[in-house]
C-alpha atoms as a PDB file:
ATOM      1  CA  UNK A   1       0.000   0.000   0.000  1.00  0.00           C
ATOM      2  CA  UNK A   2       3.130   2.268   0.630  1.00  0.00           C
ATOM      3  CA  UNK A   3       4.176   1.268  -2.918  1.00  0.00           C
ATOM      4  CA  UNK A   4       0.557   2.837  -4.314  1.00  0.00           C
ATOM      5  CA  UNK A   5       0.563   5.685  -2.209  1.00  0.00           C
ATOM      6  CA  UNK A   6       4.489   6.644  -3.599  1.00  0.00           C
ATOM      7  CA  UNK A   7       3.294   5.916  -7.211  1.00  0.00           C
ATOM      8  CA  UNK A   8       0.134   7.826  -6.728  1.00  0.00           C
ATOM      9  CA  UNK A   9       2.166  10.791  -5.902  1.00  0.00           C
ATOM     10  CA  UNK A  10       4.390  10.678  -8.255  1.00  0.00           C
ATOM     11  CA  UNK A  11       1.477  10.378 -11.075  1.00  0.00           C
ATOM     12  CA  UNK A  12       0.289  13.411  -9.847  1.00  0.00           C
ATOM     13  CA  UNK A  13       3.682  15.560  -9.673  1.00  0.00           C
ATOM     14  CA  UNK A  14       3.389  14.536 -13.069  1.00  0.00           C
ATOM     15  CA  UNK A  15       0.172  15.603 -14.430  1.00  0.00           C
ATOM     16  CA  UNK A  16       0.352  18.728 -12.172  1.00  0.00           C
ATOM     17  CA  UNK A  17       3.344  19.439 -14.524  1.00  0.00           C
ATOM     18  CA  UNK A  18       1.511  18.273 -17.616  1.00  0.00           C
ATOM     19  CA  UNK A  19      -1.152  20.969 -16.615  1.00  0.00           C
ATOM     20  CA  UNK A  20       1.129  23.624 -15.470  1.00  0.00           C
ATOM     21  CA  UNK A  21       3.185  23.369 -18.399  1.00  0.00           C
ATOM     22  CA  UNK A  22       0.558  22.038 -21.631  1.00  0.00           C
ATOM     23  CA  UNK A  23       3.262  19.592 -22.365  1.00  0.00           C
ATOM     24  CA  UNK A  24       3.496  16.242 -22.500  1.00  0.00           C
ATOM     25  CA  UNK A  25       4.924  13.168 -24.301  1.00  0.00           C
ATOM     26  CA  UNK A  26       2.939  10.512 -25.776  1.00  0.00           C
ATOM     27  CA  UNK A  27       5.467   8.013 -25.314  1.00  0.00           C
ATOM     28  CA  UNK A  28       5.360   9.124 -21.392  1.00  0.00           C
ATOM     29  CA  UNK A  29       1.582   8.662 -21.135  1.00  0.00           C
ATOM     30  CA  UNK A  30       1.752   5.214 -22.463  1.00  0.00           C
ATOM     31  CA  UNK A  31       4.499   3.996 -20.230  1.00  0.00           C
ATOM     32  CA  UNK A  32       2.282   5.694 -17.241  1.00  0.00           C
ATOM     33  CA  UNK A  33      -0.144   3.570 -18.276  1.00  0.00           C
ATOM     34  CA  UNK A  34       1.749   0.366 -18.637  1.00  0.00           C
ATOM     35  CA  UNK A  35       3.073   0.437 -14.902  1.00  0.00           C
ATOM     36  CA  UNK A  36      -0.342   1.423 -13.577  1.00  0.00           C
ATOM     37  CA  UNK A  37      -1.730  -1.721 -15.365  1.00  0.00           C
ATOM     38  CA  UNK A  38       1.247  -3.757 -14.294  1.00  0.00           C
ATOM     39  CA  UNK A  39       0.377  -2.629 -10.705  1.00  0.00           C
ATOM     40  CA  UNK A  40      -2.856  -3.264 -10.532  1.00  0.00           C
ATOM     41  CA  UNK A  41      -2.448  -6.709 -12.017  1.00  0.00           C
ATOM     42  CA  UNK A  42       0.123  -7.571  -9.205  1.00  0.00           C
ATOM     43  CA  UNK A  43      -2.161  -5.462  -6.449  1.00  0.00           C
ATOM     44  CA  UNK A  44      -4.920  -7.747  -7.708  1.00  0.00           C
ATOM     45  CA  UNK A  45      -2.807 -11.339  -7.274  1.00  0.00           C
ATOM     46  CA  UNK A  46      -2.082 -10.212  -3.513  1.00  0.00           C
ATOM     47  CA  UNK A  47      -5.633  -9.504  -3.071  1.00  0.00           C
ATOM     48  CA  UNK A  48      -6.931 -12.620  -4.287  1.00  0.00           C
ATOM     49  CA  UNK A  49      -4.586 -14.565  -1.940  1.00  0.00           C
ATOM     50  CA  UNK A  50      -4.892 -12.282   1.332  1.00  0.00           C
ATOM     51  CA  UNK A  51      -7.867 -13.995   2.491  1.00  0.00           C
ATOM     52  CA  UNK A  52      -5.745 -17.683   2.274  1.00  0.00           C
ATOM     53  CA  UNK A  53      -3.169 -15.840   3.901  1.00  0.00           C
ATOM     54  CA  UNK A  54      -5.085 -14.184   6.848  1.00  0.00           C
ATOM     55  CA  UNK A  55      -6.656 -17.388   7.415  1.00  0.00           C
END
């Protein structure tokens, strides 16, 4: 959760750039989006297994 809270700051230092600025790169989006996806995927595994675990 530490991890997401980090990353979740970081996107927005980011877009409040983006904003601040008008400018960004497509190619900077897309990898954005990539790790987000990537995280959620592996958020999702260690959800699925936390009840086994807290068992």
């Amino acid at each position: 959760m530490k991890a997401l809270r980090i990353i979740g700051a970081n996107i927005n230092q980011i877009a409040k750039k983006a904003n601040e600025t008008h400018n960004i790169y497509a190619e900077d989006v897309e990898k954005l989006r990539k790790e987000n996806e990537s995280l959620c995927h592996t958020l999702n595994q260690f959800l699925s297994i936390l009840p086994s675990i807290a068992a």
